[in-house]
C-alpha atoms as a PDB file:
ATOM      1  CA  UNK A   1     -47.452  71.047  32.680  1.00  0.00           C
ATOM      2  CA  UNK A   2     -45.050  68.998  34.866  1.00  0.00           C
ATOM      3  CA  UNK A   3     -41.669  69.712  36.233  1.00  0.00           C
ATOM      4  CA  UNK A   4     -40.075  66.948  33.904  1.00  0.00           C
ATOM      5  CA  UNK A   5     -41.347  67.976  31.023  1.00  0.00           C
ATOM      6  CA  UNK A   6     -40.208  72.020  31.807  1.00  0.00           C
ATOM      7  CA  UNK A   7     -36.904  70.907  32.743  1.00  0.00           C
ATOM      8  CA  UNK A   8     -36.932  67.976  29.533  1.00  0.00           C
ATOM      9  CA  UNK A   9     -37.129  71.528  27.355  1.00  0.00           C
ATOM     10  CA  UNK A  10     -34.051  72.990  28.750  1.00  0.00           C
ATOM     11  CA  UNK A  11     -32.024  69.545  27.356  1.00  0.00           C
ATOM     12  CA  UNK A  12     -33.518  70.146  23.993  1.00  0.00           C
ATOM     13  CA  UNK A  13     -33.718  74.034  23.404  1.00  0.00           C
ATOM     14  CA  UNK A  14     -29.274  73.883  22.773  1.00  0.00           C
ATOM     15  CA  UNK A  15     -29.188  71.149  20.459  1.00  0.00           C
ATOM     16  CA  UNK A  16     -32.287  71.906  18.556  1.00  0.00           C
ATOM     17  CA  UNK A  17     -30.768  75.861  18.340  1.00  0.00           C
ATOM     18  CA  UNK A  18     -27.800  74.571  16.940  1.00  0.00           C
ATOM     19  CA  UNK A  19     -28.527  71.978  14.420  1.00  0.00           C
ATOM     20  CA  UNK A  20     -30.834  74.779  13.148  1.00  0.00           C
ATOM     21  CA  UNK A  21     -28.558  76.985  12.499  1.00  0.00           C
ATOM     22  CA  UNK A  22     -25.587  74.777  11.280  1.00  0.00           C
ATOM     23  CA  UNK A  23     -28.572  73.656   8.132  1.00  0.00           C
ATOM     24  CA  UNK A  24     -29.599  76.786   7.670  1.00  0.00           C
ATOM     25  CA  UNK A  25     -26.079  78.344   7.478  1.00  0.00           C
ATOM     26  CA  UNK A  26     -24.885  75.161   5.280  1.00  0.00           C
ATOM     27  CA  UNK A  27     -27.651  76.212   2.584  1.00  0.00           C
ATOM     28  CA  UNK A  28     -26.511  79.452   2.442  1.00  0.00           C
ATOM     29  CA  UNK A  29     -23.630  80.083  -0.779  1.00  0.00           C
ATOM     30  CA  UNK A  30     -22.384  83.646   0.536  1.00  0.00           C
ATOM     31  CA  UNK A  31     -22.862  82.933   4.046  1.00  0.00           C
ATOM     32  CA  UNK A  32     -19.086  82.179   5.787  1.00  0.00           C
ATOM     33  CA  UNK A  33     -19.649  80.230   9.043  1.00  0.00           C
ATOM     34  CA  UNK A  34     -16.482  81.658  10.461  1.00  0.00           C
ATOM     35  CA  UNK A  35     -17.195  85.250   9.774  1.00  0.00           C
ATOM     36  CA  UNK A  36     -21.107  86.104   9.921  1.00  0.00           C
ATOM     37  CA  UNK A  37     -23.137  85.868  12.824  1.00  0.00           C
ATOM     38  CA  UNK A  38     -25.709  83.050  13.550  1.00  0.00           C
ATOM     39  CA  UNK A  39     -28.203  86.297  13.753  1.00  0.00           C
ATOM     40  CA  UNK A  40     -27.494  87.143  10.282  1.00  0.00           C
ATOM     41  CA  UNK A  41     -29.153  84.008   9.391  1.00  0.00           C
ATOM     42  CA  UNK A  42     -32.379  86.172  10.141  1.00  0.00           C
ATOM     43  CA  UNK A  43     -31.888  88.167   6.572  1.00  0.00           C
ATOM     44  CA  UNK A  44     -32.101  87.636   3.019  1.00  0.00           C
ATOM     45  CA  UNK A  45     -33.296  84.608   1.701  1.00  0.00           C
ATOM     46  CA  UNK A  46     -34.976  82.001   3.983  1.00  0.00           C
ATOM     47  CA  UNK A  47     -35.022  84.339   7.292  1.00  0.00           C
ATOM     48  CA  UNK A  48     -38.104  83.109   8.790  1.00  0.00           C
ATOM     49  CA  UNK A  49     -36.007  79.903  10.005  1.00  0.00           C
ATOM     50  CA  UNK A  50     -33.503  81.638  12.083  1.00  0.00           C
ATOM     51  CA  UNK A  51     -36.562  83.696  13.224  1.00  0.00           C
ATOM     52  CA  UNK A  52     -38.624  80.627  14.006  1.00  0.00           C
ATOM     53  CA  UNK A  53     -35.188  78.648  15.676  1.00  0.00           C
ATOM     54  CA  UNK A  54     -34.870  82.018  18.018  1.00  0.00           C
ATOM     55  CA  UNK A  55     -39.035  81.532  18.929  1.00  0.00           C
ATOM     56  CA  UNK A  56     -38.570  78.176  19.620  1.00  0.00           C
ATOM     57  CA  UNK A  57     -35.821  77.816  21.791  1.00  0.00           C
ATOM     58  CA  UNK A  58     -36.602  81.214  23.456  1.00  0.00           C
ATOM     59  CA  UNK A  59     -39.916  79.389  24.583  1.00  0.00           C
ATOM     60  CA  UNK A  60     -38.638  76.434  25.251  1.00  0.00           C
ATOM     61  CA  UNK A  61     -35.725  78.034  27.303  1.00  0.00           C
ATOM     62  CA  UNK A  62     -37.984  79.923  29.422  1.00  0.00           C
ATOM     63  CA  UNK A  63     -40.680  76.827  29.953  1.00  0.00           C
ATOM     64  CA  UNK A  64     -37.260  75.268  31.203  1.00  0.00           C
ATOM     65  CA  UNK A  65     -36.675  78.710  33.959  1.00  0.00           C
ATOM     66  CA  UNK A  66     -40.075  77.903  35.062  1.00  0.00           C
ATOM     67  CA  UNK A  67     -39.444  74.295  36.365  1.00  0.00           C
ATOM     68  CA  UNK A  68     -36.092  75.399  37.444  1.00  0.00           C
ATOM     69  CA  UNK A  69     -37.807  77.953  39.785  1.00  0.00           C
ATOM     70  CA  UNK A  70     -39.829  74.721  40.736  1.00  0.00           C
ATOM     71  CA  UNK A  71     -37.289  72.817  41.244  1.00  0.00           C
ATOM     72  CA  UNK A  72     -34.616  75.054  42.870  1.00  0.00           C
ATOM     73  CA  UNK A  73     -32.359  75.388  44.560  1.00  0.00           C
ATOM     74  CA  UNK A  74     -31.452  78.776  43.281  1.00  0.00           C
ATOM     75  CA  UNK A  75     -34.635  81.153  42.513  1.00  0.00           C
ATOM     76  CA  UNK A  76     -32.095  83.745  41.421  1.00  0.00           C
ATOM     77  CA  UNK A  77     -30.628  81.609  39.111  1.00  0.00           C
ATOM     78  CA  UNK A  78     -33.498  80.696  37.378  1.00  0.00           C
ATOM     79  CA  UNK A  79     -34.634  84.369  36.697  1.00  0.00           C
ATOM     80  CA  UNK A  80     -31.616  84.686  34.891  1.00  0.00           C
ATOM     81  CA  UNK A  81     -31.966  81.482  33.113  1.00  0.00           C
ATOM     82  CA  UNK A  82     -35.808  83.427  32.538  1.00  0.00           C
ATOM     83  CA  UNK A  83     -34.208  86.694  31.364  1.00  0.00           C
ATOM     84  CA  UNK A  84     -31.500  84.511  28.990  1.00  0.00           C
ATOM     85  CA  UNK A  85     -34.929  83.212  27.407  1.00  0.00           C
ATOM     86  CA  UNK A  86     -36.300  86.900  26.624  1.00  0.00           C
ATOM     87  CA  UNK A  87     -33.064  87.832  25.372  1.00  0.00           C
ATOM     88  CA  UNK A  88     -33.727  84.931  22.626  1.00  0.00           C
ATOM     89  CA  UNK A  89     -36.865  85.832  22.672  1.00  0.00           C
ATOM     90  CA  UNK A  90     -36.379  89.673  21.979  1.00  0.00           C
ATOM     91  CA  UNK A  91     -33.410  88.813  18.727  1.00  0.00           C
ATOM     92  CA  UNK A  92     -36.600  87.356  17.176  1.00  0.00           C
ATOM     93  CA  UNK A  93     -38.769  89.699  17.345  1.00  0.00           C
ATOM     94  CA  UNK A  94     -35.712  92.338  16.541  1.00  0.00           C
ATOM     95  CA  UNK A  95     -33.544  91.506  13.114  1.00  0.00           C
ATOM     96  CA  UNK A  96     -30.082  92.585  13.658  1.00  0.00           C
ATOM     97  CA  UNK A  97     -28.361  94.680  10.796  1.00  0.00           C
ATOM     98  CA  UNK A  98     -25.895  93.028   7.967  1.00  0.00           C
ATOM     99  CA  UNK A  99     -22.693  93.143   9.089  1.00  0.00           C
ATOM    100  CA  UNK A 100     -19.770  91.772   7.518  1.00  0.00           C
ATOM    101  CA  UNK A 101     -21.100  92.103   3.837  1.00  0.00           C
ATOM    102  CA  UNK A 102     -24.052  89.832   4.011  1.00  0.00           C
ATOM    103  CA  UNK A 103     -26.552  89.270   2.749  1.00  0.00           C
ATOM    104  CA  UNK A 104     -24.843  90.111  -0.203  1.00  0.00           C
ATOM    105  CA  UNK A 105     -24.730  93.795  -1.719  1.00  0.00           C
ATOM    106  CA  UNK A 106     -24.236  94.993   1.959  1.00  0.00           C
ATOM    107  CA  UNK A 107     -21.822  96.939   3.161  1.00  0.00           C
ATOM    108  CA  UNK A 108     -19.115  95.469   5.460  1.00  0.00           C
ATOM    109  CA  UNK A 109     -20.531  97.801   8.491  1.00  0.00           C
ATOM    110  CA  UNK A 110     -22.955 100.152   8.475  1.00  0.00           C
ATOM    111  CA  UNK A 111     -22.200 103.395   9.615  1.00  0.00           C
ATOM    112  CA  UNK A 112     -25.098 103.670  11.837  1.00  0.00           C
ATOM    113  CA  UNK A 113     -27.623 101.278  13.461  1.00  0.00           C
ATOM    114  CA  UNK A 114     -31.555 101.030  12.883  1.00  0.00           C
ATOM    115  CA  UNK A 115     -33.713 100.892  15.503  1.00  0.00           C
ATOM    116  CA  UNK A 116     -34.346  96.855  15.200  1.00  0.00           C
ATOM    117  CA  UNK A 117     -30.862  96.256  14.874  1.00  0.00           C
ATOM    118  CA  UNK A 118     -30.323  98.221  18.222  1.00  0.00           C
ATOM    119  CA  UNK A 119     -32.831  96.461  20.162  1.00  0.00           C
ATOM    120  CA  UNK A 120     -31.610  93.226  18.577  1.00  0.00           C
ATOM    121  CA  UNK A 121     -28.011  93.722  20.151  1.00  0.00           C
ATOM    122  CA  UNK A 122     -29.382  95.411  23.571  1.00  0.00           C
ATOM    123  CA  UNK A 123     -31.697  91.767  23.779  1.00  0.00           C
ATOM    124  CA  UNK A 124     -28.747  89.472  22.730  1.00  0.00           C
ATOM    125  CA  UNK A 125     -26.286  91.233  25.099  1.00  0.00           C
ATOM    126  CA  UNK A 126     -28.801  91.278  28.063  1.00  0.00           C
ATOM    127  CA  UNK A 127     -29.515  87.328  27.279  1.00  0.00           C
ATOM    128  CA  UNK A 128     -25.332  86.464  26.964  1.00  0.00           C
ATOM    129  CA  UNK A 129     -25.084  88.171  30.452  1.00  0.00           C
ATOM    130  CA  UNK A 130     -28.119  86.954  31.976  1.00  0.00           C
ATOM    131  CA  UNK A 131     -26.364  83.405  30.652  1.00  0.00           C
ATOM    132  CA  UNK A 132     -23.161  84.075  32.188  1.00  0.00           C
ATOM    133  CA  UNK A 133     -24.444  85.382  35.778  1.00  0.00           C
ATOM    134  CA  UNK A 134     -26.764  82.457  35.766  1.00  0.00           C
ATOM    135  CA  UNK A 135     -23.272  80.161  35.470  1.00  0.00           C
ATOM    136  CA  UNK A 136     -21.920  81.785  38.603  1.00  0.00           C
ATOM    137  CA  UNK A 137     -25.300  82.116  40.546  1.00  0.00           C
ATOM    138  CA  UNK A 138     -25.995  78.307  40.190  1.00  0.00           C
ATOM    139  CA  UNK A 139     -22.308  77.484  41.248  1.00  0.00           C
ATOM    140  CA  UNK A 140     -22.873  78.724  44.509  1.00  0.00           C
ATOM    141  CA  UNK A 141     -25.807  75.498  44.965  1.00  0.00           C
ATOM    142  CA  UNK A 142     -23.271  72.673  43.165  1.00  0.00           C
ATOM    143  CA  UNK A 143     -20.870  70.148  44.537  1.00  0.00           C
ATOM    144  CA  UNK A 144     -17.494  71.175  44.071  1.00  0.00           C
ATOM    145  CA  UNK A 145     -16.914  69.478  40.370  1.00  0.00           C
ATOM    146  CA  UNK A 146     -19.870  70.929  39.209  1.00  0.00           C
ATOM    147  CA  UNK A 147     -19.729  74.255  41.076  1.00  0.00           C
ATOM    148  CA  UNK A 148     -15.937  74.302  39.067  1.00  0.00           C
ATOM    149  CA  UNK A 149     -17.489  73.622  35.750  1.00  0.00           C
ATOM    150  CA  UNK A 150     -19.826  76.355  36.124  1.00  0.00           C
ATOM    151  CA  UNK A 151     -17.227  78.773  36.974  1.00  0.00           C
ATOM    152  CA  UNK A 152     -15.417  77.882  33.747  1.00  0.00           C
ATOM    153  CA  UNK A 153     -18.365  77.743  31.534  1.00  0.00           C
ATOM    154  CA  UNK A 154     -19.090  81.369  32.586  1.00  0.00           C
ATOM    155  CA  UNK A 155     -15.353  82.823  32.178  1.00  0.00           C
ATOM    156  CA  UNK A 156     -15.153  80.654  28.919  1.00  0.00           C
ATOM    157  CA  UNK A 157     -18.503  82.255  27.607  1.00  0.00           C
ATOM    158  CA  UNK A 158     -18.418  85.491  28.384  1.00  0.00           C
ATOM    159  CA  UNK A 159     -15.207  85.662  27.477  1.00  0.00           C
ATOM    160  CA  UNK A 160     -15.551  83.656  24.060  1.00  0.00           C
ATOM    161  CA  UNK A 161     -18.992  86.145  23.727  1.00  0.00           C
ATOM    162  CA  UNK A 162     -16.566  89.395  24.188  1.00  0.00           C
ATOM    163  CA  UNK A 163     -14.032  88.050  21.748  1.00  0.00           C
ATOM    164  CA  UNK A 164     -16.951  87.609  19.287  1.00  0.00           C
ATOM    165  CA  UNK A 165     -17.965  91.130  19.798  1.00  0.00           C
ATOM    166  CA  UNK A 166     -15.028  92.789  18.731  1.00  0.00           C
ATOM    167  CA  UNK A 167     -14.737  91.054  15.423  1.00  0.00           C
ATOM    168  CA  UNK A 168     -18.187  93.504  14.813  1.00  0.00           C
ATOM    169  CA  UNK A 169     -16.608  96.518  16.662  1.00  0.00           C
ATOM    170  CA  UNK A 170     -15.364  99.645  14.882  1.00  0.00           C
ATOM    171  CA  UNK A 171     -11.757  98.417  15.255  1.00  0.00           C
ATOM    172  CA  UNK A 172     -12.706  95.005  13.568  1.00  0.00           C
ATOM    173  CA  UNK A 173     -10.526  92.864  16.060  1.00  0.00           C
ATOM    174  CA  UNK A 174     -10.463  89.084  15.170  1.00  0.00           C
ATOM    175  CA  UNK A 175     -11.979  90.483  11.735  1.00  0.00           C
ATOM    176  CA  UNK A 176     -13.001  86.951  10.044  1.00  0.00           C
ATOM    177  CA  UNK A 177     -13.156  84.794  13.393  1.00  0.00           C
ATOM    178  CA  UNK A 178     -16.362  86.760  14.612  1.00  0.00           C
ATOM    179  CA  UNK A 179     -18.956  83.971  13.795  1.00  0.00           C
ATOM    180  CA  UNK A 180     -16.160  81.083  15.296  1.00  0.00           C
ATOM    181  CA  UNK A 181     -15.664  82.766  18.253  1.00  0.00           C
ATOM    182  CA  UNK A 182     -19.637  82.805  18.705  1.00  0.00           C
ATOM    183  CA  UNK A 183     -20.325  79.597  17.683  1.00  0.00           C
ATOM    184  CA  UNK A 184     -17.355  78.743  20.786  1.00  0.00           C
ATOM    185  CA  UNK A 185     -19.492  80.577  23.013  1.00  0.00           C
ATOM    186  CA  UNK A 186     -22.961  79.409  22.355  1.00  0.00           C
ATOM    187  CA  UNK A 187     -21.608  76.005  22.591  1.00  0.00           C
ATOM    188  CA  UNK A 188     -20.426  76.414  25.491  1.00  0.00           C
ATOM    189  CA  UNK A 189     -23.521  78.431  27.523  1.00  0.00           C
ATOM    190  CA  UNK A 190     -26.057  75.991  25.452  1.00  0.00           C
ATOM    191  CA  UNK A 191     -23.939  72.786  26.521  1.00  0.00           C
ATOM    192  CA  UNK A 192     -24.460  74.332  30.749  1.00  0.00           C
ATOM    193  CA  UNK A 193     -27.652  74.780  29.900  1.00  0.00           C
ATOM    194  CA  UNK A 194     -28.483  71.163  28.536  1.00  0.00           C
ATOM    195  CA  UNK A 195     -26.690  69.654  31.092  1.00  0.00           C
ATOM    196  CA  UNK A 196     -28.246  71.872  34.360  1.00  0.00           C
ATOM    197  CA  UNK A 197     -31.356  70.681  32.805  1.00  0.00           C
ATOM    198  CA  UNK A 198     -30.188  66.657  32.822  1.00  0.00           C
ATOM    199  CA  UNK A 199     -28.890  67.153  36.567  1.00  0.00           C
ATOM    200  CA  UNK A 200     -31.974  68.629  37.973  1.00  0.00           C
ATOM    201  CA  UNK A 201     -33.777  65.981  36.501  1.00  0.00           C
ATOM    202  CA  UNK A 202     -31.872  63.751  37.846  1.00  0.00           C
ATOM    203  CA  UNK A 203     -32.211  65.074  41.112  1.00  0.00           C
END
């Protein structure tokens, strides 16, 4: 396969991710944008399309980490981009656990976790950090405007990522903003990605 096409599926692996979800969510009646999770679009009725949108772009994400390593400059930084790619990868094969009463006739938390909703968070959070490492790693190998937008995008999505997390925490901070504050930060790390991918072509 060549390098074009590789780094062609890191510009389409965001976009397609995230017009997935917005349909899916939209054709959902008790699913609330602002509140749930995009990974609760893996339950109830119509799962297998948040299932098949984390496939996808986990596959298309890591096809993208292999031309990267091609391409370089930063081998390190591509790993990560790899490991960001299993972490997609992994919430597919792993459903997370309802959480914020959906699907419907759920409880609003549940007091403990099962073992696929476990490995569903340790993926996710292993793929947000690889994500956010990957932001600073490849800043180090940028001209100064892009080196600075890097920076930001990994501050801005980790931070927007953290945010998101406590909304599901036992203390239930930002209770209601949970799936905003991830939709922020998956804009954000999907956008880097997308356009990393459009500059090493260009390159």
């Amino acid at each position: 396969m060549g390098n074009q096409v590789l780094l062609t599926c890191g510009v389409v692996a965001g976009p397609l991710f995230t017009l997935v979800y917005l349909l899916a969510g939209a054709r959902r009646a008790d699913y609330e944008p602002f509140r749930h999770p995009v990974s609760s679009l893996a339950l109830g009725r119509g799962a297998w399309v948040q299932t098949a949108n984390f496939f996808l772009t986990g596959s298309l994400s890591l096809l993208f980490a292999v031309g990267l390593w091609r391409a370089g400059p930063s081998g390190w930084g591509a790993v990560l981009v790899g490991a960001w790619a299993v972490g997609l990868l992994g919430a597919g094969v792993f459903r997370t656990d309802p959480v914020g009463g959906y699907p419907s006739g759920t409880p609003d938390q549940l007091q403990h976790h099962t073992r696929a909703g476990a490995l569903h968070d340790l993926f996710s959070f292993g793929g947000f950090l690889a994500l956010a490492a990957a932001c600073f790693v490849f800043a180090s190998s940028q001209p100064p405007g892009w080196a600075a937008y890097s920076v930001v995008s990994g501050v801005l999505f980790a931070t927007a990522m953290v945010l998101s997390s406590a909304a599901y925490g036992p203390h239930r901070r930002w209770d209601g903003l949970g799936g905003l504050l991830q939709r922020i930060s998956l804009g954000i790390g999907w956008s880097w990605q997308m356009l990393l991918a459009m500059r090493t072509l260009c390159a």
